[in-house]
Protein backbone atom coordinates (compact mmCIF):
# COMPACT_ATOMS: atom_id res chain seq x y z
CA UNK A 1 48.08 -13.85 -129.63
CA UNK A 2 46.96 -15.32 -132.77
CA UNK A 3 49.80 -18.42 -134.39
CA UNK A 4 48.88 -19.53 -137.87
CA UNK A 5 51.10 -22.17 -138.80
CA UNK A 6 51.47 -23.93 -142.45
CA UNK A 7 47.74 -23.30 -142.89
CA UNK A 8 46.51 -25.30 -145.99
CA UNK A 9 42.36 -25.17 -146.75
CA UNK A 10 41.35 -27.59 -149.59
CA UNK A 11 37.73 -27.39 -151.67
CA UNK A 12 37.16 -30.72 -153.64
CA UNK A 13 35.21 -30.89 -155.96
CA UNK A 14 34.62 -34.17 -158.62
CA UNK A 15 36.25 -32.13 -161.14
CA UNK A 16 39.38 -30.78 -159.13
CA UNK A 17 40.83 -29.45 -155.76
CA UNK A 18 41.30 -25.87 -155.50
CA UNK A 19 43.85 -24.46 -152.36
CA UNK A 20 42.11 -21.95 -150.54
CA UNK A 21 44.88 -21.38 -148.34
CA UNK A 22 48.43 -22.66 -149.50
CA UNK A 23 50.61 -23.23 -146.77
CA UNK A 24 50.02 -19.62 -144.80
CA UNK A 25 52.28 -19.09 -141.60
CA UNK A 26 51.37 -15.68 -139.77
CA UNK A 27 51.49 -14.56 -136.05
CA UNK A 28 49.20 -11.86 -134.87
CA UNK A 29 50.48 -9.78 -131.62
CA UNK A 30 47.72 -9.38 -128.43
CA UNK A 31 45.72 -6.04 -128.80
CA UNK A 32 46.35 -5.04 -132.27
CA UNK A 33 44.22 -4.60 -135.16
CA UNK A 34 45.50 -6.90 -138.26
CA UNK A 35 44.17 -6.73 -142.03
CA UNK A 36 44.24 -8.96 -144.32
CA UNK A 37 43.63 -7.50 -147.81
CA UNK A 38 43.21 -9.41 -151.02
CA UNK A 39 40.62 -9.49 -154.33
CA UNK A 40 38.07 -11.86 -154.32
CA UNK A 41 38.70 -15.56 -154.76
CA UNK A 42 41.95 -14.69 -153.19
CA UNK A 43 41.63 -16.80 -149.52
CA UNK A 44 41.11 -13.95 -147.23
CA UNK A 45 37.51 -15.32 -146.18
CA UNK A 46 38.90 -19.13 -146.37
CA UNK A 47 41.87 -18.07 -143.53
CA UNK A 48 40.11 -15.93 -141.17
CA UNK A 49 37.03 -18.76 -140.88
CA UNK A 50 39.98 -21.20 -140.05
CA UNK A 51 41.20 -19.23 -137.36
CA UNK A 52 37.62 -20.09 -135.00
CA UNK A 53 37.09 -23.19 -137.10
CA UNK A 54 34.18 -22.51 -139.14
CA UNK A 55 36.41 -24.11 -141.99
CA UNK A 56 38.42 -26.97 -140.49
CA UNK A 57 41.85 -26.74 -142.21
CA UNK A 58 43.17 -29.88 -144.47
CA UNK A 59 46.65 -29.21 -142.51
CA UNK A 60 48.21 -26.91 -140.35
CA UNK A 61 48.11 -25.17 -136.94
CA UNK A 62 46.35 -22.48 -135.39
CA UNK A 63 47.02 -21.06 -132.05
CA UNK A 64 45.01 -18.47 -130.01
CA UNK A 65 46.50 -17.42 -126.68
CA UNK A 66 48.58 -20.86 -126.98
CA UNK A 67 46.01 -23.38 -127.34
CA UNK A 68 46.13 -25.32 -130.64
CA UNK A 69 42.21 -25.13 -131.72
CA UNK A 70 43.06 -28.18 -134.33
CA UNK A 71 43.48 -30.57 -131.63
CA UNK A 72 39.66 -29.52 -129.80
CA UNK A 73 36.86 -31.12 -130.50
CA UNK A 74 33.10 -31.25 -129.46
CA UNK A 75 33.02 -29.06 -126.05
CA UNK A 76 36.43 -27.96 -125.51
CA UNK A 77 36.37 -26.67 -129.14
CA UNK A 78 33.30 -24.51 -128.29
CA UNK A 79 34.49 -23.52 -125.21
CA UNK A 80 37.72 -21.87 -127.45
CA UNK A 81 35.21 -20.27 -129.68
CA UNK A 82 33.30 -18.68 -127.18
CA UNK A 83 36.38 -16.64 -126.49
CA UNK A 84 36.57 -15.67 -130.32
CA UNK A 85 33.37 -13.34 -131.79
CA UNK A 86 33.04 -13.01 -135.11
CA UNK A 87 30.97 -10.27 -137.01
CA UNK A 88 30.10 -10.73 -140.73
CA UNK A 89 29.11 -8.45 -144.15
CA UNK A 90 25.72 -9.27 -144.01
CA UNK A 91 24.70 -8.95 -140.13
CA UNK A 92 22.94 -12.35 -139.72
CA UNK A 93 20.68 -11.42 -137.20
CA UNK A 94 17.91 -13.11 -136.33
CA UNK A 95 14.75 -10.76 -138.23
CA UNK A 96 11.89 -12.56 -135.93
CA UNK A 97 13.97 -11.33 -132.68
CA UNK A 98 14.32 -8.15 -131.61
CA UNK A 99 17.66 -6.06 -130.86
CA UNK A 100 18.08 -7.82 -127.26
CA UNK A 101 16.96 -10.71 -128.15
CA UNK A 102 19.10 -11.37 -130.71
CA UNK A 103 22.43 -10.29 -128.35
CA UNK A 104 21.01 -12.28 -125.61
CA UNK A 105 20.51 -15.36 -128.02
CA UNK A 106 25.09 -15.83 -127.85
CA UNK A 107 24.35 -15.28 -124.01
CA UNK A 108 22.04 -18.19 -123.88
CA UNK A 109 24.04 -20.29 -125.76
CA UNK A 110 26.82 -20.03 -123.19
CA UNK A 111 24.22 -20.80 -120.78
CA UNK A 112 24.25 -17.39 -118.17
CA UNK A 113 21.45 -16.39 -115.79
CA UNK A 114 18.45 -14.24 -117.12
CA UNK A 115 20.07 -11.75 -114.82
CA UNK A 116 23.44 -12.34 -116.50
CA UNK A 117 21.93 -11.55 -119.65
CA UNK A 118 20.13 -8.64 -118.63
CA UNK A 119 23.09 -6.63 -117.45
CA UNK A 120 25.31 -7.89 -120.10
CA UNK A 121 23.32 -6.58 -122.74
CA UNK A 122 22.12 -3.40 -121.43
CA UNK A 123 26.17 -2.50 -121.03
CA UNK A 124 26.69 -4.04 -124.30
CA UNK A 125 23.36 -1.61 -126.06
CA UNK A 126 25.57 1.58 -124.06
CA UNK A 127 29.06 0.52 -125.63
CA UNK A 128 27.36 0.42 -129.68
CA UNK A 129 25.09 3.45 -128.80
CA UNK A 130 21.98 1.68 -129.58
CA UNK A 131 20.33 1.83 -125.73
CA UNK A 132 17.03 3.19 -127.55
CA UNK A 133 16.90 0.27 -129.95
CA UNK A 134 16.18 -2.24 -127.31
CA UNK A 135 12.85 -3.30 -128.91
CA UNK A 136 13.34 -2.82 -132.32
CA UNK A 137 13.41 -5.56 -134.75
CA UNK A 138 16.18 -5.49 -137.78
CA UNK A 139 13.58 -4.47 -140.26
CA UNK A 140 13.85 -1.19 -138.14
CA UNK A 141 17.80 -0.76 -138.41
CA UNK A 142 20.06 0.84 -140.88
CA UNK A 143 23.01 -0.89 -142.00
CA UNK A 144 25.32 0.53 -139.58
CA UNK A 145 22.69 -0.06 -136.96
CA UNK A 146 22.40 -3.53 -137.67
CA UNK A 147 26.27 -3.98 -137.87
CA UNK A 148 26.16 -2.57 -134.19
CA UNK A 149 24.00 -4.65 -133.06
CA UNK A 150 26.61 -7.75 -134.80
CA UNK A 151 29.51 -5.91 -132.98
CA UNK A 152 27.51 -6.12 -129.30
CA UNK A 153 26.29 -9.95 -129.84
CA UNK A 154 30.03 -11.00 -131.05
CA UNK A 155 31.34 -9.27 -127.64
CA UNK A 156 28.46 -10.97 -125.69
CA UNK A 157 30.93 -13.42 -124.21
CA UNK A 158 33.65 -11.30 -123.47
CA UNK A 159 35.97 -12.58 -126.38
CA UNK A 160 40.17 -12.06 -126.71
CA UNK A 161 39.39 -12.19 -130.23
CA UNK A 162 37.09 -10.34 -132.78
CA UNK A 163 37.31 -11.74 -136.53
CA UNK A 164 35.76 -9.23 -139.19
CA UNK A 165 34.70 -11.04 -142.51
CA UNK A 166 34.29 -7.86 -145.15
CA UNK A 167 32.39 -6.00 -142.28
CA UNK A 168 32.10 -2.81 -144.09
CA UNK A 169 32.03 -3.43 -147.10
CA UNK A 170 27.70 -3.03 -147.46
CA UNK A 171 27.92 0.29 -145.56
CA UNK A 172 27.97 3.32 -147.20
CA UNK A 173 31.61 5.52 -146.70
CA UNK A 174 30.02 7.65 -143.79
CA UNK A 175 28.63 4.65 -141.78
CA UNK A 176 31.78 2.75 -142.75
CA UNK A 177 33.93 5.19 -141.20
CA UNK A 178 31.53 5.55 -137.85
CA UNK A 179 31.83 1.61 -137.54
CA UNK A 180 35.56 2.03 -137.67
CA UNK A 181 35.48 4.37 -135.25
CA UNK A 182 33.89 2.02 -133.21
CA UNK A 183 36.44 -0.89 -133.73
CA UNK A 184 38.92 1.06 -132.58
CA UNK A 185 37.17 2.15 -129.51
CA UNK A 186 36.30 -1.67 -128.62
CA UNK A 187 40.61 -2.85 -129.24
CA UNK A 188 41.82 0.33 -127.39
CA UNK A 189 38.99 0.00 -124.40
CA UNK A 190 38.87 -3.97 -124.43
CA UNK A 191 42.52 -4.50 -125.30
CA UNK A 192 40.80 -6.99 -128.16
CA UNK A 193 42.85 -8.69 -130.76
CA UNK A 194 41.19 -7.85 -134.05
CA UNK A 195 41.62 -9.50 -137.34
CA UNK A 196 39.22 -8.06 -139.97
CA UNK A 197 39.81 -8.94 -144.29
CA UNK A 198 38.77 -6.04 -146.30
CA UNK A 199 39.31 -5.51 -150.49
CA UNK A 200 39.48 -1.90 -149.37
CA UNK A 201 42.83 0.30 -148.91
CA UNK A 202 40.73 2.68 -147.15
CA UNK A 203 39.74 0.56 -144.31
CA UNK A 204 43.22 -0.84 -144.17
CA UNK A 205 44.41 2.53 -143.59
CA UNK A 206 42.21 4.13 -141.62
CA UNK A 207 42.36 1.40 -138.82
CA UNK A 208 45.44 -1.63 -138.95
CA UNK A 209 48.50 -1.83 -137.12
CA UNK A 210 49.77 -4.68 -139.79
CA UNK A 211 48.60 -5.88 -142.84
CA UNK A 212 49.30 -9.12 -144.95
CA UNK A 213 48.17 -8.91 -148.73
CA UNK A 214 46.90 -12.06 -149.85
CA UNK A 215 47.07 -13.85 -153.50
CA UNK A 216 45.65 -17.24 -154.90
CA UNK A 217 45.62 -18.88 -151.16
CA UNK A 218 49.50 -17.23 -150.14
CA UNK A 219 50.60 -14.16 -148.07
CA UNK A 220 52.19 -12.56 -150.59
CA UNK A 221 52.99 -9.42 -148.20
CA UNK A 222 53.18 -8.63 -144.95
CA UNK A 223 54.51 -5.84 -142.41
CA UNK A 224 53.13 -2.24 -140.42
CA UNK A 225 50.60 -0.52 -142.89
CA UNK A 226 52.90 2.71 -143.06
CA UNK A 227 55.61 0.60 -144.60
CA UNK A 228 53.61 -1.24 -147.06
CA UNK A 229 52.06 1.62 -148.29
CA UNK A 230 55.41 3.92 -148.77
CA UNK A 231 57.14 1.19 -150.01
CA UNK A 232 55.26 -2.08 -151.63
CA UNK A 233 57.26 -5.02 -152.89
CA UNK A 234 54.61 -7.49 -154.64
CA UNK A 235 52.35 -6.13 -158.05
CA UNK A 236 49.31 -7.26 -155.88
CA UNK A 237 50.27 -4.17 -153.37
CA UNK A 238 51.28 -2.00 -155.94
CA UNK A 239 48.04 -2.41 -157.82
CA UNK A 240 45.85 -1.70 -154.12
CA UNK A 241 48.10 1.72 -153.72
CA UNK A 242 47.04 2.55 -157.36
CA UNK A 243 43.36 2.68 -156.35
CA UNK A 244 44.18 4.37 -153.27
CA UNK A 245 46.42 7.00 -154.89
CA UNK A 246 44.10 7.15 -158.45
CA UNK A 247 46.05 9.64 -160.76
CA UNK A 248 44.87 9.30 -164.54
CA UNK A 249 45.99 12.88 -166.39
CA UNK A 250 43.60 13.83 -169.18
CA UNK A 251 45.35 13.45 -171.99
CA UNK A 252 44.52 17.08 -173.08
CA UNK A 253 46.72 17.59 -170.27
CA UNK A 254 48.98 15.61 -171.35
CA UNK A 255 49.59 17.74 -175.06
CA UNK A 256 49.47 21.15 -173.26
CA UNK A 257 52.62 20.15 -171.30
CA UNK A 258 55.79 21.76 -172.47
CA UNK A 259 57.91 20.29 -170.21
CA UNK A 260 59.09 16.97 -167.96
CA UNK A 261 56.44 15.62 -165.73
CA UNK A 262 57.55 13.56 -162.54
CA UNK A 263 55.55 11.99 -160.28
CA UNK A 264 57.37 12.61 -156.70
CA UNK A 265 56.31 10.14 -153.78
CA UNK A 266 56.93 11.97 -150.15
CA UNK A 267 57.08 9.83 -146.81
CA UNK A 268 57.50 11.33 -143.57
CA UNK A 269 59.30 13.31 -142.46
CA UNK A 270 59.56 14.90 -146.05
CA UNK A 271 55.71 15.37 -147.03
CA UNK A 272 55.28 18.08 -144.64
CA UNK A 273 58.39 19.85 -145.54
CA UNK A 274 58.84 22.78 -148.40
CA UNK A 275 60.94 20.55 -151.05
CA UNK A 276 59.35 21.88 -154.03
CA UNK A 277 59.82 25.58 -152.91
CA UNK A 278 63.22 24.92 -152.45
CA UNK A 279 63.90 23.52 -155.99
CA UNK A 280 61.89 26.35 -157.40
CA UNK A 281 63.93 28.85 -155.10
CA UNK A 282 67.42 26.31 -156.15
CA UNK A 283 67.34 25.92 -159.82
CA UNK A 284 66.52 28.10 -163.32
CA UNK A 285 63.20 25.92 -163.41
CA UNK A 286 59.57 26.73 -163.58
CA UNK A 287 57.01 24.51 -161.78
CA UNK A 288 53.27 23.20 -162.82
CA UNK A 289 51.53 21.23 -159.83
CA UNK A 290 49.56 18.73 -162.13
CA UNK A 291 47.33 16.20 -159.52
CA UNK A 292 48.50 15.79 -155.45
CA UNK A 293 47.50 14.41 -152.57
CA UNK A 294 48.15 13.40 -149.00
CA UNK A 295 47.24 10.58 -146.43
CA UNK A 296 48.00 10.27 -143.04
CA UNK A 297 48.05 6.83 -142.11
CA UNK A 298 48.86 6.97 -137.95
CA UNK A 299 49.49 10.68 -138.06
CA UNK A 300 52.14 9.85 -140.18
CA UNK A 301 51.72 11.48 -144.04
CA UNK A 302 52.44 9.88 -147.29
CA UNK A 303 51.66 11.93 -150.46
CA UNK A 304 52.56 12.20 -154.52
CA UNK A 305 52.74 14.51 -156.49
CA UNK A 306 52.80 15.28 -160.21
CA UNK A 307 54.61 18.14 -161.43
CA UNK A 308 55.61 19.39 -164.43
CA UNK A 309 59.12 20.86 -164.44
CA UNK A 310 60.55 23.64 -167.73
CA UNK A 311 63.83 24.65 -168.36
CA UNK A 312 66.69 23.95 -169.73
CA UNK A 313 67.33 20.21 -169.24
CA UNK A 314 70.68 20.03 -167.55
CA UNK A 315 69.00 22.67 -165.40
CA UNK A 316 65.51 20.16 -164.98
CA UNK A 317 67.81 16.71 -164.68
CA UNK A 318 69.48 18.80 -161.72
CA UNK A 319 66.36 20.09 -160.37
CA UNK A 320 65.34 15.94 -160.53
CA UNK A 321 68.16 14.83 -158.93
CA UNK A 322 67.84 17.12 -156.15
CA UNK A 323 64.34 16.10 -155.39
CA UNK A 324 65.25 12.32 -155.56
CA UNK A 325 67.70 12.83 -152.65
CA UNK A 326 65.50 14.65 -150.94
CA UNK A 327 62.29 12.43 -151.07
CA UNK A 328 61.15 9.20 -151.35
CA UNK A 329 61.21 8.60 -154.75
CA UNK A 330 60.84 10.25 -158.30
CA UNK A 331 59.17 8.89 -161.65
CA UNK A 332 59.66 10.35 -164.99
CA UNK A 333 56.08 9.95 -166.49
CA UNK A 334 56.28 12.17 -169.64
CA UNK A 335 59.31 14.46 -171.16
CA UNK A 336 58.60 16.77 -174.05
């Protein structure tokens, strides 16, 4: 378990001191996978290098399976961060090394037996898929290759912990979603805590237990990813579910409509049932399906829709309030 506790990072500067991280509490559960999501500049990077101490924080706590890594120093502290890997956006291997080598290099640091090494990273080649990479050099990889071959060197020494800084976010969306895959894999196989920070809904979605949505240096949002997405609270998460659920009507569109649009947001168990047909079937009221769509975030689906609705109006603002009750929520975007 991860323990952040009144986490303040300061940058000085001659000119000024800027808060990376204002005062952030959080606690992280054993085994699941946590995102924090935020724009650049907004801390995310600045917190999850404080939790292994890459950036010592200007105040604050941080515990990882109970030991306080703010009050380690010299050996003991790299003992702790043995048991935390870290993988980063741009791979940082080692290009004069080859694949093994460059595994084998956190192996040596922790000071194991060529035939230590040799076992650990042949298992650890199987687990990324890359046995047939052995030799190759990173000039040789793709992206997603070379992101393996991060994942495998950040497990070398058996961690609790895996911090992801942005570790997607140079990989095209197929490779993306195949390194995902893998993530998910490692936490379910290796019961490993994993903390990644992302600027992308996408990965949020396709992979966290939790999420915390972070603004200028403070968690300004935090809870399960189902519930933040059905239901966020702060204009920073409303703003990420816009780009996720992008719906811009032309306005040609816009002047052809005779009617009321609405914009209906479904949660479960309501997106998979018939609502609409049931107004339709219900009311005197014609429908026009404008823009939809559908996620499933843990099997569990979120969708909007826009429709425009025509009729007579006491017959539509019936036909309305019906759908309110029987979903999540309804917007009137546009009534002719």
């Amino acid at each position: 378990m991860i323990e952040i506790q009144n986490l303040v990072k300061e940058y000085k500067s001659k000119k000024a001191t800027v808060l990376g991280v204002n005062n952030v509490s959080l606690t992280i559960q054993k085994g699941e996978i946590f995102g924090i999501i935020g724009r650049s500049g907004a801390g995310k990077s600045s917190l999850l290098r404080c939790i292994n101490l890459l950036e010592e924080p200007t105040s604050g706590h941080v515990f990882v399976d109970g030991v306080d890594l703010t009050t380690l120093k010299g050996e003991q502290l790299r003992q702790a961060r043995l048991k935390i890997g870290m993988i980063f956006q741009h791979f940082h291997l080692i290009r004069a090394k080859t694949v093994y080598e460059n595994i084998a290099f956190a192996l040596k640091a922790n000071r194991k037996s060529p035939q230590e090494i040799e076992a650990r990273v042949t298992e650890l080649l199987e687990m990324v898929g890359l046995a047939d990479k052995r030799d190759a050099y990173p000039a040789q990889l793709s992206g997603g290759q070379k992101q393996r071959v991060g994942i495998a060197r950040a497990l070398a020494n058996d961690p609790h912990v895996l911090l992801c800084d942005e570790a997607t976010s140079a990989l095209d969306p197929e490779t993306t979603q195949s390194i995902l895959e893998l993530l998910k894999k490692i936490n379910r196989e290796l019961q490993l805590t994993i903390v990644l920070i992302t600027h992308e809904m996408e990965v949020v979605k396709d992979i966290c237990d939790r999420m915390a949505v972070m603004q200028n240096g403070i968690i300004v949002e935090e809870g399960k990813v189902y519930d933040t997405f059905s239901d966020p609270k702060h204009s920073t998460t409303q703003s990420f579910m816009k780009s996720l659920f992008q719906f811009e009507l032309p306005e040609r569109m816009l002047k052809q409509c005779q009617g009321t649009i609405v914009k209906i947001h479904f949660v479960a168990p309501q997106a998979e049932e018939a609502v609409i047909t049931e107004v339709l079937r219900a009311f005197d009221v014609r429908g026009n399906i404008l823009h939809g769509k559908i996620e499933y975030i843990h099997d569990n689906p979120l969708g909007i829709l826009i429709l425009e609705l025509l009729g007579d109006d006491a017959e539509v603002q019936r036909a309305i309030d019906y759908i309110a009750k029987r979903t999540h929520r309804v917007e009137v975007l546009h009534h002719v």
